[in-house]
N, C-alpha and C. Protein backbone atom coordinates (compact mmCIF):
# COMPACT_ATOMS: atom_id res chain seq x y z
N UNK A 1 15.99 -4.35 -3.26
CA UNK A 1 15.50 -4.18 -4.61
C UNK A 1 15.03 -2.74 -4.78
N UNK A 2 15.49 -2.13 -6.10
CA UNK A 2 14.57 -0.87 -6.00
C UNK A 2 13.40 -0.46 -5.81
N UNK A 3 13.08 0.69 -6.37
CA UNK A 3 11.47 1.01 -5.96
C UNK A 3 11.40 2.09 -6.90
N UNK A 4 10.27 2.68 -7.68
CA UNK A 4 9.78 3.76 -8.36
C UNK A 4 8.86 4.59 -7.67
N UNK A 5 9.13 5.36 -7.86
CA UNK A 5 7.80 6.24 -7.77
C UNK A 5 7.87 7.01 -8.86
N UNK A 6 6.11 6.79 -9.39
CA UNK A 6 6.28 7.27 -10.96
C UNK A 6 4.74 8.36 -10.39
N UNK A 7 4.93 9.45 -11.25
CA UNK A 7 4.35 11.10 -11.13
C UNK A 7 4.01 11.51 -12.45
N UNK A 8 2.36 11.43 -12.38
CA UNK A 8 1.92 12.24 -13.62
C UNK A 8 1.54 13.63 -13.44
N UNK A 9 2.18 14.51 -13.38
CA UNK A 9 1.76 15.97 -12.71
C UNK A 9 1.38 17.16 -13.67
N UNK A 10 0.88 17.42 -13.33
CA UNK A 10 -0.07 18.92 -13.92
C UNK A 10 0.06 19.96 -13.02
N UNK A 11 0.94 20.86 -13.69
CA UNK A 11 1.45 21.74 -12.63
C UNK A 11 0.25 23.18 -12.84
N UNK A 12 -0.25 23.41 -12.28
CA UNK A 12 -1.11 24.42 -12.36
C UNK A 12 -0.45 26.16 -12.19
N UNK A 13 0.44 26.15 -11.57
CA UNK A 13 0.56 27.72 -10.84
C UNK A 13 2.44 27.52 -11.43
N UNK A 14 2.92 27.19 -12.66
CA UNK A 14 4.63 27.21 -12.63
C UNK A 14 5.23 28.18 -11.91
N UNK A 15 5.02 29.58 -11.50
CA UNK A 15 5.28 30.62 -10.22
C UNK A 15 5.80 30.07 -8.65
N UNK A 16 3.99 29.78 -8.54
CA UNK A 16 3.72 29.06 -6.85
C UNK A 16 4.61 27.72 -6.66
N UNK A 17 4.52 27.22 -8.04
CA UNK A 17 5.21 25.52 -7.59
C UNK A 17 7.06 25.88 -7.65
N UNK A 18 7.73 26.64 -7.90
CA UNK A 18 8.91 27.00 -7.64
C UNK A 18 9.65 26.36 -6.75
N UNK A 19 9.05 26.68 -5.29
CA UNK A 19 9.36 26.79 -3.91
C UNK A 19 9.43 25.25 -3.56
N UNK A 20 8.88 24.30 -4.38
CA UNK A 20 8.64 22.95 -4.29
C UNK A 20 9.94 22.54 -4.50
N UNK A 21 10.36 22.93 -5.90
CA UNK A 21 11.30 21.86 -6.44
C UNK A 21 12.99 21.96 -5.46
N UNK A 22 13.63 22.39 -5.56
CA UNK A 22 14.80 22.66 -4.47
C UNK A 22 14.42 21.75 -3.40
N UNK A 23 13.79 21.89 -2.33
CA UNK A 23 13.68 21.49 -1.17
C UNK A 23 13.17 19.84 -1.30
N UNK A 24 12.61 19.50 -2.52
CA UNK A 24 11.96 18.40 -2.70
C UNK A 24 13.68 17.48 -3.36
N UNK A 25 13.85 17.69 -4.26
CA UNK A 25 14.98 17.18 -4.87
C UNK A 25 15.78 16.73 -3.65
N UNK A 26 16.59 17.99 -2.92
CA UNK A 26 17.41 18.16 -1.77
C UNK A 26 16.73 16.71 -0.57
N UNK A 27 15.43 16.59 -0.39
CA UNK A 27 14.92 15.53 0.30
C UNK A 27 15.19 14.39 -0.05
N UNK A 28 14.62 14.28 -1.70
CA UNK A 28 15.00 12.66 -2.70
C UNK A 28 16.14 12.43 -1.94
N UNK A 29 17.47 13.05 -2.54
CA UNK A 29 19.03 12.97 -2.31
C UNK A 29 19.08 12.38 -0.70
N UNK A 30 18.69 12.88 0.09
CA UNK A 30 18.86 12.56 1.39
C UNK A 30 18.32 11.41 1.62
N UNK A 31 17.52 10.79 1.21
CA UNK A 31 17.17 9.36 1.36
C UNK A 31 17.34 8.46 0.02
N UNK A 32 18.41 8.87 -0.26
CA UNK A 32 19.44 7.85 -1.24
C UNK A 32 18.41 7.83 -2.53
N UNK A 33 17.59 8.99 -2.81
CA UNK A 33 16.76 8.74 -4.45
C UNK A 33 17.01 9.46 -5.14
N UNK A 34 17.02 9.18 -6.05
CA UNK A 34 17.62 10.02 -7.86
C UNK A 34 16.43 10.42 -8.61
N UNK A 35 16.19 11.23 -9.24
CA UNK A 35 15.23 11.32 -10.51
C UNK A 35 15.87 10.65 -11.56
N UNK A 36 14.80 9.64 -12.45
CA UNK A 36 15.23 8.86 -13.33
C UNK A 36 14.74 9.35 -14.60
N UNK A 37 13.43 10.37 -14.35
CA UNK A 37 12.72 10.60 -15.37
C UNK A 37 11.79 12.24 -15.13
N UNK A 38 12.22 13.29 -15.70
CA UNK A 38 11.45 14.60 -15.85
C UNK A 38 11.56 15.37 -17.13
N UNK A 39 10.00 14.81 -17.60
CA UNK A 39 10.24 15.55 -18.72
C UNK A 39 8.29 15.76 -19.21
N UNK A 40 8.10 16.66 -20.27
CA UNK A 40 6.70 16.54 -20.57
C UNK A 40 6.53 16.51 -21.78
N UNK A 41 8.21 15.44 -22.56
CA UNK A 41 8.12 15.40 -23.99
C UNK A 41 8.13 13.49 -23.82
N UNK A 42 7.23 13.28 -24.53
CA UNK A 42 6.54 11.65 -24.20
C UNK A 42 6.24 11.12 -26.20
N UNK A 43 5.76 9.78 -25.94
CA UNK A 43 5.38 9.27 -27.02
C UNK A 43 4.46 8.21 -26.63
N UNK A 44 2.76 8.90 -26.86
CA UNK A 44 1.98 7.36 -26.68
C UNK A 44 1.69 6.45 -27.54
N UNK A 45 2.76 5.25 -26.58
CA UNK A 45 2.31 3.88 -27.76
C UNK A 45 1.60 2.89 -27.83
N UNK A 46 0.33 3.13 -26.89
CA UNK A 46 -0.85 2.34 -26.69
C UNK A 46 -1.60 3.36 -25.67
N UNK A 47 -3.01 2.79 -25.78
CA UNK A 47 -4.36 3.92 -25.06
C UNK A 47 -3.99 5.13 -25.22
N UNK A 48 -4.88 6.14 -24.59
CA UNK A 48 -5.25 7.45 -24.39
C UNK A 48 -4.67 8.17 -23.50
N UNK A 49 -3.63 7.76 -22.58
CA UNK A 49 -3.33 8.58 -21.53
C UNK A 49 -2.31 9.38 -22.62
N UNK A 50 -2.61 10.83 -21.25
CA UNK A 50 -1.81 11.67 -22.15
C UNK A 50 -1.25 12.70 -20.47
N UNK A 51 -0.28 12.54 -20.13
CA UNK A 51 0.24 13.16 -18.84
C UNK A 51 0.88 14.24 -19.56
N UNK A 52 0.72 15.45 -18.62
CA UNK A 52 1.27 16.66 -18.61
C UNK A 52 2.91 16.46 -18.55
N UNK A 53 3.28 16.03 -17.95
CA UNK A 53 4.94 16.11 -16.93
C UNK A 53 4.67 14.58 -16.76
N UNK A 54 5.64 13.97 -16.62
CA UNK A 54 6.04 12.48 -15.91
C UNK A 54 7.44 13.00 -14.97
N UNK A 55 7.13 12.29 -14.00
CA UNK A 55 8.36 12.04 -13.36
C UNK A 55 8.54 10.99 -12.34
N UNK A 56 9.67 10.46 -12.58
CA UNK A 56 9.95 8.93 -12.12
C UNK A 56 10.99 9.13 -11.12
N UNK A 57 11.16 8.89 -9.86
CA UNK A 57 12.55 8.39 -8.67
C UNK A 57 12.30 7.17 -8.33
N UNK A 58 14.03 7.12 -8.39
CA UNK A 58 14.25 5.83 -7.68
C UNK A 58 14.77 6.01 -6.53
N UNK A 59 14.24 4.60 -6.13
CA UNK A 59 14.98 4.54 -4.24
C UNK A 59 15.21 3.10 -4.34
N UNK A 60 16.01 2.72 -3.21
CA UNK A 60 16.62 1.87 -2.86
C UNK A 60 15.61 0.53 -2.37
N UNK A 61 14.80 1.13 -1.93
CA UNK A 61 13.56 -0.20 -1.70
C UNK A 61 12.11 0.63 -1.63
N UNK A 62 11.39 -0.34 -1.59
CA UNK A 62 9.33 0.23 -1.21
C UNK A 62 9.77 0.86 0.53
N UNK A 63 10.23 0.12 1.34
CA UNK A 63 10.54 1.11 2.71
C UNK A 63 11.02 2.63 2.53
N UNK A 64 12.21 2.68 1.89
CA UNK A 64 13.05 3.93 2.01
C UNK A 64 12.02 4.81 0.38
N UNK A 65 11.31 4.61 0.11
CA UNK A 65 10.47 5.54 -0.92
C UNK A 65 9.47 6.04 -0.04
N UNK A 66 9.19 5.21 0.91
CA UNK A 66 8.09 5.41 1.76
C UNK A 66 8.36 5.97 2.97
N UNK A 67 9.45 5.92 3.46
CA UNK A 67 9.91 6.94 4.84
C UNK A 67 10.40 8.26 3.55
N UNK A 68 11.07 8.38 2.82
CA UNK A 68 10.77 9.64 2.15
C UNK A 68 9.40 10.49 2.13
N UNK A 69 8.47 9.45 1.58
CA UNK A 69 7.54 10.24 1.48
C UNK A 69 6.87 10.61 2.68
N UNK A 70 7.20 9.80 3.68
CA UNK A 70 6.59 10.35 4.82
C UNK A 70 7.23 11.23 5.75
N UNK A 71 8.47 11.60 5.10
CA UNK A 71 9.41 12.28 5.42
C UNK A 71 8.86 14.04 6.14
N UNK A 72 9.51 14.78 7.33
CA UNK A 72 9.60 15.98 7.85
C UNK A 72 9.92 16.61 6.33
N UNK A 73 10.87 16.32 5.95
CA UNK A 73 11.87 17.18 4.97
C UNK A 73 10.70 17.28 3.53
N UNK A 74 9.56 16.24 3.11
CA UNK A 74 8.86 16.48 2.24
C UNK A 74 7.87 16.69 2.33
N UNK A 75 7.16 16.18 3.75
CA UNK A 75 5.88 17.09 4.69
C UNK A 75 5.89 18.54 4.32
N UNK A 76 6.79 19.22 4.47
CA UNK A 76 6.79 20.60 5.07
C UNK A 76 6.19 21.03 3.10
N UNK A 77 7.16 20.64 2.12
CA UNK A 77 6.59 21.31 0.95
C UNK A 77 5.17 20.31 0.63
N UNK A 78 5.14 19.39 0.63
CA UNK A 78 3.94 18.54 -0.21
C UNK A 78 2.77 19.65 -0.07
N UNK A 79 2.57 20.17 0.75
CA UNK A 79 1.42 21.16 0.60
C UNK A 79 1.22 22.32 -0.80
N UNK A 80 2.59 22.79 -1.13
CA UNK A 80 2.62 23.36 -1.98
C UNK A 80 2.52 22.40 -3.54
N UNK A 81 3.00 21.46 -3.67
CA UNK A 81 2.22 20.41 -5.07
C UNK A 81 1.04 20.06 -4.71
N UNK A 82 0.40 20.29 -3.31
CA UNK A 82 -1.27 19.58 -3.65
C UNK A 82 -2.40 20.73 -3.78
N UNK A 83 -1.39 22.38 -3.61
CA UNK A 83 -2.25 23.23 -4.10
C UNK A 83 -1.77 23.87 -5.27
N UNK A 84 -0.59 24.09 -6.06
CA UNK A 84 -0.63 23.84 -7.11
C UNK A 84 -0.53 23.55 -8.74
N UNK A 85 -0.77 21.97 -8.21
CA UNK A 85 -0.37 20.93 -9.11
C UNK A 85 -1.48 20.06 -8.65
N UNK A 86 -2.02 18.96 -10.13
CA UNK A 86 -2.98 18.46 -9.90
C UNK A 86 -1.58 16.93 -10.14
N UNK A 87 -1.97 15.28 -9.54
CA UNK A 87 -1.01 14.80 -9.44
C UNK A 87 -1.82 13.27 -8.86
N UNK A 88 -0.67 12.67 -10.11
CA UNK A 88 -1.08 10.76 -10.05
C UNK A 88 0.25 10.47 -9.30
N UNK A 89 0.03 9.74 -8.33
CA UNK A 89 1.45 8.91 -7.90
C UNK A 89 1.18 7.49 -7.33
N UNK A 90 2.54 6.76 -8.09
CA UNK A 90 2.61 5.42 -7.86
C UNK A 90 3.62 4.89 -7.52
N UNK A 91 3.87 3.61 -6.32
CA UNK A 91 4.94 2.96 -6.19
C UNK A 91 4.97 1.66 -6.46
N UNK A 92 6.10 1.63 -7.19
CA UNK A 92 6.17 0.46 -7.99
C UNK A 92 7.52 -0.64 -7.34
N UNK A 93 7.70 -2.09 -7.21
CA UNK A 93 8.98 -2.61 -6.83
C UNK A 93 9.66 -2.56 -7.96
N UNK A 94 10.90 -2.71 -8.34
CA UNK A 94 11.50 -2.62 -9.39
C UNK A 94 12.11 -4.14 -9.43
N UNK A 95 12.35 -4.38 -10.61
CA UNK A 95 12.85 -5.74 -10.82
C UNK A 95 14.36 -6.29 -10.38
């Protein structure tokens, strides 16, 4: 069954966070995940949240989202989105 991982991100430094995206994408791909959703043009149609950026991947199950993320290949950048970019993340099963 699939899996989400859904990303409310606030990119602080668009310069510094550069170096992220390439190597991060290039990781998704390698463990069979797609971006389903990047964008920071939204429409709220209930409550107050109001996210900077959303972004949504899919993977193939809650395991393989989760050896991604615990992945060498996304280790090495995650440092650079947790300094900066401020950042909600969730995994979701998919139906």
């Amino acid at each position: 069954m699939a899996a989400y991982i859904i990303v409310d991100v606030d990119v602080k430094d668009a310069k510094a966070f550069e170096p992220y995206k390439q190597p991060t994408a290039a990781s998704v791909a390698q463990y069979g995940g797609r971006f389903i959703v990047r964008s920071s043009e939204y429409e709220v149609l209930e409550g107050n949240w109001r996210p900077k950026r959303i972004v949504v991947l899919e993977f193939p199950s809650i395991e393989v989202a989760k050896r991604w993320y615990d992945s060498p290949e996304y280790r090495k950048v995650l440092p650079i989105r947790l300094q900066h970019a401020v950042s909600k993340m969730i995994l979701v099963d998919g139906v």
